[in-house]
N, C-alpha and C. Protein backbone atom coordinates (compact mmCIF):
# COMPACT_ATOMS: atom_id res chain seq x y z
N UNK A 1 0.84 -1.18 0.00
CA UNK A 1 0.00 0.00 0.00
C UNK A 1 0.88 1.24 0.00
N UNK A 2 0.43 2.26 -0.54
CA UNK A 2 1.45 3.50 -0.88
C UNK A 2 1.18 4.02 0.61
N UNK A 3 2.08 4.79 0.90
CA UNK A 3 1.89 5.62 2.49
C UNK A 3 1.91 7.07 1.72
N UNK A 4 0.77 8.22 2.76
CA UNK A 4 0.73 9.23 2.19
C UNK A 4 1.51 9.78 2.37
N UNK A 5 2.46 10.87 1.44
CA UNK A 5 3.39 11.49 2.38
C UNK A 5 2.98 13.30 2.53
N UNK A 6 1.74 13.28 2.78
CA UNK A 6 1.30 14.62 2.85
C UNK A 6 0.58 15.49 1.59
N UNK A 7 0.04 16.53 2.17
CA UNK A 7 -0.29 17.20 0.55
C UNK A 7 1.26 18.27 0.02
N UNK A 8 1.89 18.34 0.85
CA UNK A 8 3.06 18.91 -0.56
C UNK A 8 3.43 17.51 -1.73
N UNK A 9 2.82 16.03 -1.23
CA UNK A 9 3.32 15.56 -2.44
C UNK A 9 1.88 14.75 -3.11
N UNK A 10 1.93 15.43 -4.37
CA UNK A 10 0.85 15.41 -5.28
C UNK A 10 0.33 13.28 -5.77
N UNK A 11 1.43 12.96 -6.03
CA UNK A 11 1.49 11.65 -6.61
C UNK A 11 2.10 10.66 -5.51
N UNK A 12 1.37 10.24 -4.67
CA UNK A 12 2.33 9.46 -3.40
C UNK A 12 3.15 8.14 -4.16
N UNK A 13 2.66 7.68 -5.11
CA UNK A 13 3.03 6.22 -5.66
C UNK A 13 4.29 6.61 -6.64
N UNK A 14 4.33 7.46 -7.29
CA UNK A 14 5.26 7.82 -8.39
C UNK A 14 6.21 8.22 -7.08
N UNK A 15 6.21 9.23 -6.42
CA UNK A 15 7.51 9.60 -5.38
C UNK A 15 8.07 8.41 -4.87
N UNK A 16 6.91 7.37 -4.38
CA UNK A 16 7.91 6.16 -3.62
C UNK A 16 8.52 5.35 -4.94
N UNK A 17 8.37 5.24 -5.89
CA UNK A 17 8.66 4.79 -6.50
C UNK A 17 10.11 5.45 -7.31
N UNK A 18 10.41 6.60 -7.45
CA UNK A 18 11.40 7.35 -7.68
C UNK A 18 12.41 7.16 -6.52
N UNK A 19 12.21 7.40 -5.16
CA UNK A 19 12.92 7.04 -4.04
C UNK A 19 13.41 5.71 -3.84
N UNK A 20 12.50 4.41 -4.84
CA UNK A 20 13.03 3.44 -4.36
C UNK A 20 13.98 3.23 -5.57
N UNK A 21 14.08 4.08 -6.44
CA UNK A 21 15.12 3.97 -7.50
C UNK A 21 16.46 4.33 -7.53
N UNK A 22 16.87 5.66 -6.04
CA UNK A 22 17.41 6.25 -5.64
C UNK A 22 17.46 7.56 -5.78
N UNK A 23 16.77 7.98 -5.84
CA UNK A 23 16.35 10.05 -6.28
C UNK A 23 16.33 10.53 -4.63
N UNK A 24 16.86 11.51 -5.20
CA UNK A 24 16.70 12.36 -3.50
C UNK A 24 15.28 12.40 -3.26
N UNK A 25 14.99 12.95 -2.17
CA UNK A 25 13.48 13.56 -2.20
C UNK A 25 13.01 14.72 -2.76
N UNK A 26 14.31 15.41 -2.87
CA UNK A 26 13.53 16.65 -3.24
C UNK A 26 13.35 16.31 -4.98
N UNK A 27 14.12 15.86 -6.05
CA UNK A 27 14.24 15.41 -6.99
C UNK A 27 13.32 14.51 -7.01
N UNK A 28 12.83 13.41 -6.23
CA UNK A 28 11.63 12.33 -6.47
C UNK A 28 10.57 13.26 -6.14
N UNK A 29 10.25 14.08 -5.38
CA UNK A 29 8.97 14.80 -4.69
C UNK A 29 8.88 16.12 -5.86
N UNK A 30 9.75 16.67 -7.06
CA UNK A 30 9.92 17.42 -8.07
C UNK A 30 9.05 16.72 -9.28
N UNK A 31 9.46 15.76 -8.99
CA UNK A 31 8.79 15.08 -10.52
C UNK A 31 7.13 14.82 -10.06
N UNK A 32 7.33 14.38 -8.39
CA UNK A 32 6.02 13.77 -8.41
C UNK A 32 4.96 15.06 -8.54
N UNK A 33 5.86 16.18 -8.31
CA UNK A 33 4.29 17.57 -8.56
C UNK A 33 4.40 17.76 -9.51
N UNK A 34 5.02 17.57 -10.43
CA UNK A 34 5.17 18.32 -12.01
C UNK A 34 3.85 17.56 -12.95
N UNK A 35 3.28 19.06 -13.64
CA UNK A 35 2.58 18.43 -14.25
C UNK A 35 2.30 18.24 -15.54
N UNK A 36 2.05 16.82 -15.46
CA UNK A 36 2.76 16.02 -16.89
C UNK A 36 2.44 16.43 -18.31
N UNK A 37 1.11 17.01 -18.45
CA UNK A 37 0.65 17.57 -19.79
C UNK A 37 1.90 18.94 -20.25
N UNK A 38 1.97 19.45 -19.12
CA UNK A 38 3.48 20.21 -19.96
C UNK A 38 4.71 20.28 -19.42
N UNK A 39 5.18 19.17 -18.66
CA UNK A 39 6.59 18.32 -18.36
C UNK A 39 7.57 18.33 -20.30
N UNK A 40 6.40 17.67 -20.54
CA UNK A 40 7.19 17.11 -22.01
C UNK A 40 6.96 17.74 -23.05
N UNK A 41 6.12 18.82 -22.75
CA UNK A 41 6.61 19.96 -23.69
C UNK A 41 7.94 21.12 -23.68
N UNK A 42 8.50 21.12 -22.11
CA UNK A 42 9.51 21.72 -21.79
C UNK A 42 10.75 21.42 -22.15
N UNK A 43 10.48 19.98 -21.72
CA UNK A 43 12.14 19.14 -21.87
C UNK A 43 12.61 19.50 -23.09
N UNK A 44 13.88 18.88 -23.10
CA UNK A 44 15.21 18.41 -23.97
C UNK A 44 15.24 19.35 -25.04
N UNK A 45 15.34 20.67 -24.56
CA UNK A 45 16.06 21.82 -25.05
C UNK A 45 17.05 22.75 -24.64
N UNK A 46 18.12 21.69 -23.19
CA UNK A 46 18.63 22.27 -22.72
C UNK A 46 19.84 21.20 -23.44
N UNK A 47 21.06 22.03 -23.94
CA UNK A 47 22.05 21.19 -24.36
C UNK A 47 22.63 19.96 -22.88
N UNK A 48 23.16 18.82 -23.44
CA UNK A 48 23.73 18.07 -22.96
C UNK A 48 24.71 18.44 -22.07
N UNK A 49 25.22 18.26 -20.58
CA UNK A 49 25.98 18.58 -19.62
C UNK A 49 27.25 18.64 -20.47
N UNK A 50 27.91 17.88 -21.02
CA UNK A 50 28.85 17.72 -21.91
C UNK A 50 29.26 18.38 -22.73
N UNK A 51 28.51 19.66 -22.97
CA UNK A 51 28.36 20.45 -23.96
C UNK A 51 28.79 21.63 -23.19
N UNK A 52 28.70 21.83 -22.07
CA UNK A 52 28.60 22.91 -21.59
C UNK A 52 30.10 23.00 -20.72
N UNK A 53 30.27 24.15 -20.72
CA UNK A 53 31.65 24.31 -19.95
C UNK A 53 31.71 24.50 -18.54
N UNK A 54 32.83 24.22 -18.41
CA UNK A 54 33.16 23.85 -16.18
C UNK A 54 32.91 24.90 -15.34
N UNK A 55 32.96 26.15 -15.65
CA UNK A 55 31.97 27.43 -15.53
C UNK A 55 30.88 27.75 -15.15
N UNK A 56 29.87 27.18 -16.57
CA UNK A 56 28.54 26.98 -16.75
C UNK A 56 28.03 25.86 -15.59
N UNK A 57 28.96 24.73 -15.43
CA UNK A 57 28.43 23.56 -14.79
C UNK A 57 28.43 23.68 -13.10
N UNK A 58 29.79 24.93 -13.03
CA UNK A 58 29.88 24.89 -11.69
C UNK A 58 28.83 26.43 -11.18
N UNK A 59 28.37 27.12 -11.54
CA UNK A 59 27.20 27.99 -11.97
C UNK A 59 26.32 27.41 -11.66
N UNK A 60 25.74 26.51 -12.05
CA UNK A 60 24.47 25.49 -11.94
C UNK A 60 24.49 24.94 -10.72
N UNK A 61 25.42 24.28 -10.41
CA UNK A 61 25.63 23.26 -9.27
C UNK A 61 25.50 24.16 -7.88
N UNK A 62 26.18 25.49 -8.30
CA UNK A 62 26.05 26.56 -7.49
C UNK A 62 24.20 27.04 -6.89
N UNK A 63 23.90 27.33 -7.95
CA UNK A 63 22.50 27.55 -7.91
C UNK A 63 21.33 26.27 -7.16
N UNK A 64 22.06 25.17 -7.94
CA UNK A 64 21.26 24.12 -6.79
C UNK A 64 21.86 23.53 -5.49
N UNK A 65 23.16 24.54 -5.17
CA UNK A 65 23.49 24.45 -3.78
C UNK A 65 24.57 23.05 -3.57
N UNK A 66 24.93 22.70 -4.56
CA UNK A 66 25.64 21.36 -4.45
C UNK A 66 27.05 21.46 -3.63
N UNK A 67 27.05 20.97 -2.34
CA UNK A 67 28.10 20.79 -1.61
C UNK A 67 29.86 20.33 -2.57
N UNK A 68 30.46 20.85 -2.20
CA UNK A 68 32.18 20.47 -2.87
C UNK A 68 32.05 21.29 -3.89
N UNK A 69 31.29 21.46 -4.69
CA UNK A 69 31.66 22.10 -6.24
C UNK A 69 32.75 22.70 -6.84
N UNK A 70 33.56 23.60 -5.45
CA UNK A 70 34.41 24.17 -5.98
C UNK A 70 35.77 23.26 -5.83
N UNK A 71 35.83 22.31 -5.62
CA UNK A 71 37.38 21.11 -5.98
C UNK A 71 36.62 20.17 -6.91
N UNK A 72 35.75 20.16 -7.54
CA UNK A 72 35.12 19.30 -8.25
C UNK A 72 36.03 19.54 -9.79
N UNK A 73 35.75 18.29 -10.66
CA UNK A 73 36.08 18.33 -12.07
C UNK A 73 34.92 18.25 -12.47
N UNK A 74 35.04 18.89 -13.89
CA UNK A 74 33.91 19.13 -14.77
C UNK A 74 33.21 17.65 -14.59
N UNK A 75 33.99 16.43 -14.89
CA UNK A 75 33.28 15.51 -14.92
C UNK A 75 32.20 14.97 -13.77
N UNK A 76 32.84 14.99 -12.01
CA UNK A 76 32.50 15.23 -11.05
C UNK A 76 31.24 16.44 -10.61
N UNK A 77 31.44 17.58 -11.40
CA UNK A 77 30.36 18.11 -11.31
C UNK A 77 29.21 17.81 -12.46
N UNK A 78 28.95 17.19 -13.70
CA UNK A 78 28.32 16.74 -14.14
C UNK A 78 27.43 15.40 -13.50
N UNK A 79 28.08 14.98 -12.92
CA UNK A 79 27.41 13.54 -12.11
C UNK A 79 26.62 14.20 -10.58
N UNK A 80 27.64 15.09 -10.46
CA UNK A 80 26.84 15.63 -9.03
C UNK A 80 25.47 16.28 -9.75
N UNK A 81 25.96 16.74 -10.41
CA UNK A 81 24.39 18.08 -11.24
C UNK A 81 23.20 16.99 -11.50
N UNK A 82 23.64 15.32 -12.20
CA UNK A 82 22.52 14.53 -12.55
C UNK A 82 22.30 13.59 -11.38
N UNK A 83 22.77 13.80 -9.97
CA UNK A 83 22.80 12.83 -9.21
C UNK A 83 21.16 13.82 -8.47
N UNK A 84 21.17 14.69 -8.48
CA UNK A 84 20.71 16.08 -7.92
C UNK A 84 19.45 15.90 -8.14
């Protein structure tokens, strides 16, 4: 049986199910409010992490608060940015 986890989270079954995949919460509890009729109209118009320079990546990582960033390698901060 799904357990509720309150009304900040919209979809209780999709969140546990993201969590049991390994997603943070805030990243599993992101997807589970998003709503889906224009989720997939937004996406995949942001170039590939790979694309983007160690700058840009550590900028980002910045913005979502990612602990270490600044001894990180581009590659290291790419995995932290999609671990996120």
């Amino acid at each position: 049986m799904t357990k509720d986890h309150g009304p900040n989270i919209k979809d209780d079954e999709q969140y546990e199910a993201l969590r049991e995949k390994g997603m943070s919460k805030e990243k599993a509890a992101r997807i589970a409010n998003s709503d889906r009729s224009k989720t997939g109209k937004r996406g995949g118009k942001s170039p590939k992490y790979e694309d983007w320079t160690k700058d840009e990546l550590y900028d980002k990582a910045a913005e979502v608060d990612i602990e270490g960033r600044s001894s990180m390698t581009k590659d290291e901060l790419i995995d932290a940015l999609r671990k996120h």
